[in-house]
Each structure stands twice: as C-alpha cells, then as structure tokens.
PDB file of N, CA and C in Angstrom:
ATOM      1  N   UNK A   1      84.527 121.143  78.676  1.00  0.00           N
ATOM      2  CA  UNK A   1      85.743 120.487  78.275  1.00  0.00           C
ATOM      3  C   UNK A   1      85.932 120.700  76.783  1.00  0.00           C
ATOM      4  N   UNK A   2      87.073 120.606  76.218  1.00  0.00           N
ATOM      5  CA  UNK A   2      87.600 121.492  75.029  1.00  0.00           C
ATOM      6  C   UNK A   2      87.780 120.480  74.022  1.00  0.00           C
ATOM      7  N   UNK A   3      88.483 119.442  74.612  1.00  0.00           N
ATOM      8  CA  UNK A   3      88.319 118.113  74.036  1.00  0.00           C
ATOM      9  C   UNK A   3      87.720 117.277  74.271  1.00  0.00           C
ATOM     10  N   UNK A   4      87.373 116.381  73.183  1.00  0.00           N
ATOM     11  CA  UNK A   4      86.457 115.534  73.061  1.00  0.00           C
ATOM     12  C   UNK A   4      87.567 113.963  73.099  1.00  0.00           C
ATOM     13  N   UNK A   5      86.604 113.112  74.093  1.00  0.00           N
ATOM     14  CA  UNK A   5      87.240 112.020  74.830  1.00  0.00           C
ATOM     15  C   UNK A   5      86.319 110.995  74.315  1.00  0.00           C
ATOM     16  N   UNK A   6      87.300 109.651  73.208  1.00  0.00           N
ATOM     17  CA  UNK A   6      86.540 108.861  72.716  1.00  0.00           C
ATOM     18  C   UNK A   6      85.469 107.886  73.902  1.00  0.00           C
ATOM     19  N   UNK A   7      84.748 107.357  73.322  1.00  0.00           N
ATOM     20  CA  UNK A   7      83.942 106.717  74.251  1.00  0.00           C
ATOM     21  C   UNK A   7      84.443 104.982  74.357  1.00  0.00           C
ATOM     22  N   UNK A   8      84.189 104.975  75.783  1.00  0.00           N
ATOM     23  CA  UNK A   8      84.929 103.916  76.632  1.00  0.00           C
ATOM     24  C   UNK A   8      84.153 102.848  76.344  1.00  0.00           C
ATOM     25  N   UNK A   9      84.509 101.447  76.037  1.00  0.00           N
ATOM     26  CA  UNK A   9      83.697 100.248  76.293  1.00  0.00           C
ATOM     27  C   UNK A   9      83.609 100.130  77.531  1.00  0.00           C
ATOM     28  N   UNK A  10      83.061  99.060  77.952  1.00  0.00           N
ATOM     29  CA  UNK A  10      82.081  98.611  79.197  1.00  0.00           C
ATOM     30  C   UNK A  10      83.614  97.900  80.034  1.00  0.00           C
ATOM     31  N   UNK A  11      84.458  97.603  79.181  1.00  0.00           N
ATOM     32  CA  UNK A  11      85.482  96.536  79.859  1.00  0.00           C
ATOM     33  C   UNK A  11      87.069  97.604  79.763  1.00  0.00           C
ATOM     34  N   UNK A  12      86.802  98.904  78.998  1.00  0.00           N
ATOM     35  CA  UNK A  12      88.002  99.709  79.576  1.00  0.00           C
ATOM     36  C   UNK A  12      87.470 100.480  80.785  1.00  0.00           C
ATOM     37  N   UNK A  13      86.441 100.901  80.827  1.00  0.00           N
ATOM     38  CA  UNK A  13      85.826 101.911  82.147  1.00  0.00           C
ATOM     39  C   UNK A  13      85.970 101.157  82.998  1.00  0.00           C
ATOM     40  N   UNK A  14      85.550  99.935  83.272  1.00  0.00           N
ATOM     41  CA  UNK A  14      85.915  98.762  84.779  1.00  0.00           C
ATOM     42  C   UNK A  14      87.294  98.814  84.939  1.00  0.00           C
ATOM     43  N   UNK A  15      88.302  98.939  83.540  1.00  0.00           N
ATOM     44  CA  UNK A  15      89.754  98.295  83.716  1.00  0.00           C
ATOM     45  C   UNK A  15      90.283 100.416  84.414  1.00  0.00           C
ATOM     46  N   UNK A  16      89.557 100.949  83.920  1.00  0.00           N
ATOM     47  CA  UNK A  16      90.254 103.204  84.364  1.00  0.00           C
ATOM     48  C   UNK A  16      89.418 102.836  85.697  1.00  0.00           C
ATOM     49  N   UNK A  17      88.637 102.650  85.852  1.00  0.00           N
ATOM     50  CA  UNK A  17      87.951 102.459  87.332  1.00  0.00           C
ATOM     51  C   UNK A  17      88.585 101.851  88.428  1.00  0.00           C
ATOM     52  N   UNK A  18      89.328 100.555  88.081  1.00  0.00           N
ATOM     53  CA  UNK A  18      89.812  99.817  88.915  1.00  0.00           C
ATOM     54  C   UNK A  18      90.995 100.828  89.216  1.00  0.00           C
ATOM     55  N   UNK A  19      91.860 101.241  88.040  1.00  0.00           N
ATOM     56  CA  UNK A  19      92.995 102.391  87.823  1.00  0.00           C
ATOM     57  C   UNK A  19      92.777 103.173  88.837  1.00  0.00           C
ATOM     58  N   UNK A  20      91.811 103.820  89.141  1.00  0.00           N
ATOM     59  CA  UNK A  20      91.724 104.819  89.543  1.00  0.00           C
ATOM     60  C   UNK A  20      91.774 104.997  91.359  1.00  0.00           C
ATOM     61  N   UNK A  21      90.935 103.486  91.417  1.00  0.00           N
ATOM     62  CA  UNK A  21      90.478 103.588  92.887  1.00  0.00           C
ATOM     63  C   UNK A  21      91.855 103.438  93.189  1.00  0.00           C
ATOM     64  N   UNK A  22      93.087 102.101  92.085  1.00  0.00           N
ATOM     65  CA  UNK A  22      94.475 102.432  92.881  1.00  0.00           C
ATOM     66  C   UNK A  22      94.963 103.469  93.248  1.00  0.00           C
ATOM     67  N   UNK A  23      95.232 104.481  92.026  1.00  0.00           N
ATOM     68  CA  UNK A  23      95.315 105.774  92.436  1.00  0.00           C
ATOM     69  C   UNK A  23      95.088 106.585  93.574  1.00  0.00           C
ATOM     70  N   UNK A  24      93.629 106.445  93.934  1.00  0.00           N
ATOM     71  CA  UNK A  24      92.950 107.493  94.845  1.00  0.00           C
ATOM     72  C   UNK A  24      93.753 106.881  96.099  1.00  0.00           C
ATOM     73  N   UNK A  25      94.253 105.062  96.471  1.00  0.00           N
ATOM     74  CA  UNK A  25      94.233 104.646  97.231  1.00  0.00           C
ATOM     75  C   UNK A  25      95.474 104.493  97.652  1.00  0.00           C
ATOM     76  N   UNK A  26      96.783 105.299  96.232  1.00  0.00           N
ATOM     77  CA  UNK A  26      97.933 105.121  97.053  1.00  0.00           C
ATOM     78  C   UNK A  26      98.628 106.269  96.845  1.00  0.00           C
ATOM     79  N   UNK A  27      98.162 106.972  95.803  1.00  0.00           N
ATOM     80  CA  UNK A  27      98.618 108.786  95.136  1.00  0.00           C
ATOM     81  C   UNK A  27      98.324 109.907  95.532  1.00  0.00           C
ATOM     82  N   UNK A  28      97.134 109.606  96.867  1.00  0.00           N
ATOM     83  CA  UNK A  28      96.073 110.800  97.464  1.00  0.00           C
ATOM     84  C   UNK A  28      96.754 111.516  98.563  1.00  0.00           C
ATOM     85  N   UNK A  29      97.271 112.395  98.744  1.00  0.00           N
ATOM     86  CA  UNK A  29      97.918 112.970  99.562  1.00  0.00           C
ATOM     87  C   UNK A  29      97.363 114.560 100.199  1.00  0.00           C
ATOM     88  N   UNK A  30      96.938 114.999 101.110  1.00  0.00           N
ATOM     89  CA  UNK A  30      97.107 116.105 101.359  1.00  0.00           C
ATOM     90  C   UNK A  30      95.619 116.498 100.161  1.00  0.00           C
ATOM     91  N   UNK A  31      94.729 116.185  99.372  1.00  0.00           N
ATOM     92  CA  UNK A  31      93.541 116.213  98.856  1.00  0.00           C
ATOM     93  C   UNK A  31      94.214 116.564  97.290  1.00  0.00           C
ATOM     94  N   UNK A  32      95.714 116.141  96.881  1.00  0.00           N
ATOM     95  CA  UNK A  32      95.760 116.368  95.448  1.00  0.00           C
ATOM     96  C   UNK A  32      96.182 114.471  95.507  1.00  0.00           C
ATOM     97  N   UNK A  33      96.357 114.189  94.057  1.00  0.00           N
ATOM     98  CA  UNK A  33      97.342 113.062  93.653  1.00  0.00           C
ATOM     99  C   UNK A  33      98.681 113.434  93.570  1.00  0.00           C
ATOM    100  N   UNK A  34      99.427 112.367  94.116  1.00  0.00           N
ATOM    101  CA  UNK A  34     100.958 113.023  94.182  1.00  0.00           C
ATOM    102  C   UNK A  34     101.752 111.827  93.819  1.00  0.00           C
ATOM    103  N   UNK A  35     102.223 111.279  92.457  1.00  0.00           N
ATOM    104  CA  UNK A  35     103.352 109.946  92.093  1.00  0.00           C
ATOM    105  C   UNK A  35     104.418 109.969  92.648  1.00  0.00           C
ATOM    106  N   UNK A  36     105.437 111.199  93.274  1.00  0.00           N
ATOM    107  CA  UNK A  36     106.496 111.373  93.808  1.00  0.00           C
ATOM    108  C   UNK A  36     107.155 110.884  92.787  1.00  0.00           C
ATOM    109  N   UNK A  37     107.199 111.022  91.638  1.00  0.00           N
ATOM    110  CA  UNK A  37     108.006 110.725  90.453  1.00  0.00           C
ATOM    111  C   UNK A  37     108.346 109.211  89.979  1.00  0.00           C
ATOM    112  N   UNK A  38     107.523 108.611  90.484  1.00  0.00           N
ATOM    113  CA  UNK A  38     107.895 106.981  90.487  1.00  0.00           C
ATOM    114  C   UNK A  38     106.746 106.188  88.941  1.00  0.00           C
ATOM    115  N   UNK A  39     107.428 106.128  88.316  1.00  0.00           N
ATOM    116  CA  UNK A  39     106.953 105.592  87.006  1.00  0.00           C
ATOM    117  C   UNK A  39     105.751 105.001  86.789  1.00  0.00           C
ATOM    118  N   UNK A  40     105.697 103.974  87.344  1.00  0.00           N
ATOM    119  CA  UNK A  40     104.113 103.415  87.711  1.00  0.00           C
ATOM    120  C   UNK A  40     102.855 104.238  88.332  1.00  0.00           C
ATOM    121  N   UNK A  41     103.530 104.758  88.901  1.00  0.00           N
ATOM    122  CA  UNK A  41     102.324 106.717  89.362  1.00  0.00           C
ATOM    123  C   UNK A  41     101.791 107.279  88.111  1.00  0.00           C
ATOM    124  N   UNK A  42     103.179 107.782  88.066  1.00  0.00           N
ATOM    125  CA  UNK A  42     103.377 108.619  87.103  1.00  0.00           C
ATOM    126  C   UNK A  42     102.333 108.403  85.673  1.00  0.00           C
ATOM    127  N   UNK A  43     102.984 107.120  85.544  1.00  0.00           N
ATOM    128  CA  UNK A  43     101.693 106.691  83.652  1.00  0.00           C
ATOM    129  C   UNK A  43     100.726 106.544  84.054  1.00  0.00           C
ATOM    130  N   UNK A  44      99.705 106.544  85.389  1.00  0.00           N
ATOM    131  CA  UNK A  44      98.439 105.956  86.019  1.00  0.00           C
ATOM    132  C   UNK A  44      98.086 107.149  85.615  1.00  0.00           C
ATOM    133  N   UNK A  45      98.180 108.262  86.229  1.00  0.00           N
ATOM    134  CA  UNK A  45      97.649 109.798  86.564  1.00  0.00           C
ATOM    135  C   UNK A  45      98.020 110.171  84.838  1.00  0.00           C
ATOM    136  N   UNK A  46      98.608 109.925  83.681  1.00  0.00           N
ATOM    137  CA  UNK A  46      98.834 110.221  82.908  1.00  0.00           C
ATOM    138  C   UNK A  46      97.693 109.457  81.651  1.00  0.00           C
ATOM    139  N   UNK A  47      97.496 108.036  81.711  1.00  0.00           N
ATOM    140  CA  UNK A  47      96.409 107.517  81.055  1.00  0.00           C
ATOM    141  C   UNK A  47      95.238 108.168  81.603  1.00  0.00           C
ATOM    142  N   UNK A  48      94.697 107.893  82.741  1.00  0.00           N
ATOM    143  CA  UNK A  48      93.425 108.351  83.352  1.00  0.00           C
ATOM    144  C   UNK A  48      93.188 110.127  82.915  1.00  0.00           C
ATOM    145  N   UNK A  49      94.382 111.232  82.918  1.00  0.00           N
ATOM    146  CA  UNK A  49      93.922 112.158  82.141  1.00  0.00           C
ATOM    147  C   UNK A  49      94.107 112.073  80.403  1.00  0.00           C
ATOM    148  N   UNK A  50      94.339 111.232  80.313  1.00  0.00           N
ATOM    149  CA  UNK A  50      93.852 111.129  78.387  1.00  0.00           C
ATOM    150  C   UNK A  50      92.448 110.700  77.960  1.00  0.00           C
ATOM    151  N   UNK A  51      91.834 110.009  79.698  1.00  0.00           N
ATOM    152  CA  UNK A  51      90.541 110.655  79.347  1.00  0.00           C
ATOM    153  C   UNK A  51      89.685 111.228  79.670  1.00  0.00           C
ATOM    154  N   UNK A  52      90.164 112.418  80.453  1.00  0.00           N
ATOM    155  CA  UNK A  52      90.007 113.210  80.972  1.00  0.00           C
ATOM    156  C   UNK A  52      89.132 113.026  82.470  1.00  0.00           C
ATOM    157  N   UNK A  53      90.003 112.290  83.483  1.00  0.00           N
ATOM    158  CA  UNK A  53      90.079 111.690  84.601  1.00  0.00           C
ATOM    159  C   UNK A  53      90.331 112.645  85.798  1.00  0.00           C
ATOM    160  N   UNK A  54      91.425 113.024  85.081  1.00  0.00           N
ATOM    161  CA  UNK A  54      92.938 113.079  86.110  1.00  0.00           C
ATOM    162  C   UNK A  54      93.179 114.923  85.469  1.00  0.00           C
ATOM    163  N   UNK A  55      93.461 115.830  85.818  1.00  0.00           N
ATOM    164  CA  UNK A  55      94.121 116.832  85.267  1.00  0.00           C
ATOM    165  C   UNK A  55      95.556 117.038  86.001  1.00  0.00           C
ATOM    166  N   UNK A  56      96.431 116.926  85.097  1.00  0.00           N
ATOM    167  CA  UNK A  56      97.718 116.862  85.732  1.00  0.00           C
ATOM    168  C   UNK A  56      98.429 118.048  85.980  1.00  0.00           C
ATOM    169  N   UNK A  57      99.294 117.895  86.896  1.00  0.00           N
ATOM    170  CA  UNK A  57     100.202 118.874  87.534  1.00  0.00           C
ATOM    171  C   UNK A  57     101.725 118.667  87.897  1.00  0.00           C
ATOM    172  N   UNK A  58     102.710 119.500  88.138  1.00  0.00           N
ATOM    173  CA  UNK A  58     103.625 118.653  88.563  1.00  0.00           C
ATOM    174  C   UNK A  58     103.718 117.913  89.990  1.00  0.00           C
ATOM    175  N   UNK A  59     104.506 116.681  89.450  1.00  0.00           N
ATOM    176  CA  UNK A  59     104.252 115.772  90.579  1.00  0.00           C
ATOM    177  C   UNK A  59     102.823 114.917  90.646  1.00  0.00           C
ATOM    178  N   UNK A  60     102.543 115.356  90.396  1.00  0.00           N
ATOM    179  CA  UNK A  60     100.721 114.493  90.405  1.00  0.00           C
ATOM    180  C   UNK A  60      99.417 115.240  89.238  1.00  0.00           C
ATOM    181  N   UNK A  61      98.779 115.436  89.936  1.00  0.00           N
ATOM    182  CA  UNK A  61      97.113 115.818  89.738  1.00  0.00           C
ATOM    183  C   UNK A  61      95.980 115.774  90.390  1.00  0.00           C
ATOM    184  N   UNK A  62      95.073 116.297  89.826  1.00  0.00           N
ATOM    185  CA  UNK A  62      93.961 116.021  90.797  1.00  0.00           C
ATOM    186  C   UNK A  62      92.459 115.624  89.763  1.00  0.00           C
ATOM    187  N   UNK A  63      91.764 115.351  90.494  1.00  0.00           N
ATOM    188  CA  UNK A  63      90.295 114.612  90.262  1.00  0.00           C
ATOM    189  C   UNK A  63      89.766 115.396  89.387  1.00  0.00           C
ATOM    190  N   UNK A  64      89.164 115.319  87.973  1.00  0.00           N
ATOM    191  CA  UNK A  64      88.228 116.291  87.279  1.00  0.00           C
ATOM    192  C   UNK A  64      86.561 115.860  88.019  1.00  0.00           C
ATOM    193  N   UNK A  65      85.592 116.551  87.407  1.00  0.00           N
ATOM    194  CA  UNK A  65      84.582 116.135  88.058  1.00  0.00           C
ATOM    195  C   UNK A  65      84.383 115.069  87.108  1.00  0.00           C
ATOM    196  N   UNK A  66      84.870 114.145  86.132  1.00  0.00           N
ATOM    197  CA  UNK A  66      84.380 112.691  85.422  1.00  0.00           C
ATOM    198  C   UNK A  66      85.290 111.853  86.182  1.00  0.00           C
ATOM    199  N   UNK A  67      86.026 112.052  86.757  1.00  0.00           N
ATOM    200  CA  UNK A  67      87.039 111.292  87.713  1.00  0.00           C
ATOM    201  C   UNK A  67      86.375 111.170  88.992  1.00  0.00           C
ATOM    202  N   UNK A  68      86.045 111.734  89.649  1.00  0.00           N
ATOM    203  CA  UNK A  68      85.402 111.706  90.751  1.00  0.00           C
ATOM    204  C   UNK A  68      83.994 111.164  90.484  1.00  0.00           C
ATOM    205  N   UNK A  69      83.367 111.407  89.651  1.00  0.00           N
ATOM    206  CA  UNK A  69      82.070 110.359  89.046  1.00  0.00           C
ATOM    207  C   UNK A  69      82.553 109.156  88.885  1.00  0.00           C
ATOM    208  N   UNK A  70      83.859 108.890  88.322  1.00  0.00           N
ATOM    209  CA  UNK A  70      84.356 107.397  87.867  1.00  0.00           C
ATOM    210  C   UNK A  70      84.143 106.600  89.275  1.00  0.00           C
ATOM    211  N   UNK A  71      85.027 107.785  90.176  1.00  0.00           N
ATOM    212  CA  UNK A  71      85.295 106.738  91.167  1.00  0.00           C
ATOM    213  C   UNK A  71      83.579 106.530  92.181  1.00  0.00           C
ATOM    214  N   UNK A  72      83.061 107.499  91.642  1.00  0.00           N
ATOM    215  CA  UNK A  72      81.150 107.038  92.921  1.00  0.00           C
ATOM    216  C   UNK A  72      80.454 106.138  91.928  1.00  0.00           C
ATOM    217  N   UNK A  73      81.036 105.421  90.665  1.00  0.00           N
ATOM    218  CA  UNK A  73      80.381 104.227  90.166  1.00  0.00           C
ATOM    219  C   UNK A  73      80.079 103.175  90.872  1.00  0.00           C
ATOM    220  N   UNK A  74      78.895 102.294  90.801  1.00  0.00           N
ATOM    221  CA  UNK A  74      78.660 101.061  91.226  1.00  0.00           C
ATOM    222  C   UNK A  74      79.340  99.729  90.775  1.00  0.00           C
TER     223      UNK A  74
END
C-alpha cells in the first residue's frame, strides 16, 4: 500500500468495524459492494476507504485485504 493510513484508536476501529459489518450486510451484492447511489452507501464505502478498507469503484467497491481482516475481528 502506497499510502500510509493514520493509526486508529481502540474506539474508532469498533465504531469502522461496526461500519463495515453494515456495509457487508446491506451493500454486498453479487461478491462486490454496491450503494446504488444512495448517499448513506455511498459516504460508508467512502470513509472506510480513507482507511484503506474499502477500494472504491463506480457504484460501490470492494474489500481490501485490511477490510476483510476488519471484518474476521473478535
């Protein structure tokens, strides 16, 4: 990775974690993320790749491998 992604406290990683599982649990389509252009999608898949979560695409994104680690956290 090319950029460097500040490091998360203990209480934003629970708050991108929780983010995320929404994500996986309402954006997951067909094995990409897909917002269908709806605003609240849209900035989810857009924070989560600022830290480098999410790599975006149009219409959605998909899982980096720290995203997919996020989401096999305990």
């Amino acid at each position: 990775m090319s950029e460097a992604f500040k490091p998360l406290t203990e209480v934003d990683r629970r708050s991108l974690r929780v983010l995320a599982w929404m994500c996986q649990q309402y954006l997951m389509r067909d094995g990409s993320l897909q917002h269908d252009f709806m605003c609240a999608g849209e900035t989810a898949l857009e924070l989560l790749a600022e830290h480098g979560f999410v790599s975006l695409a149009p219409g959605g994104g998909a899982w980096t491998p720290a995203g997919r680690q996020l989401l096999d956290e305990d």
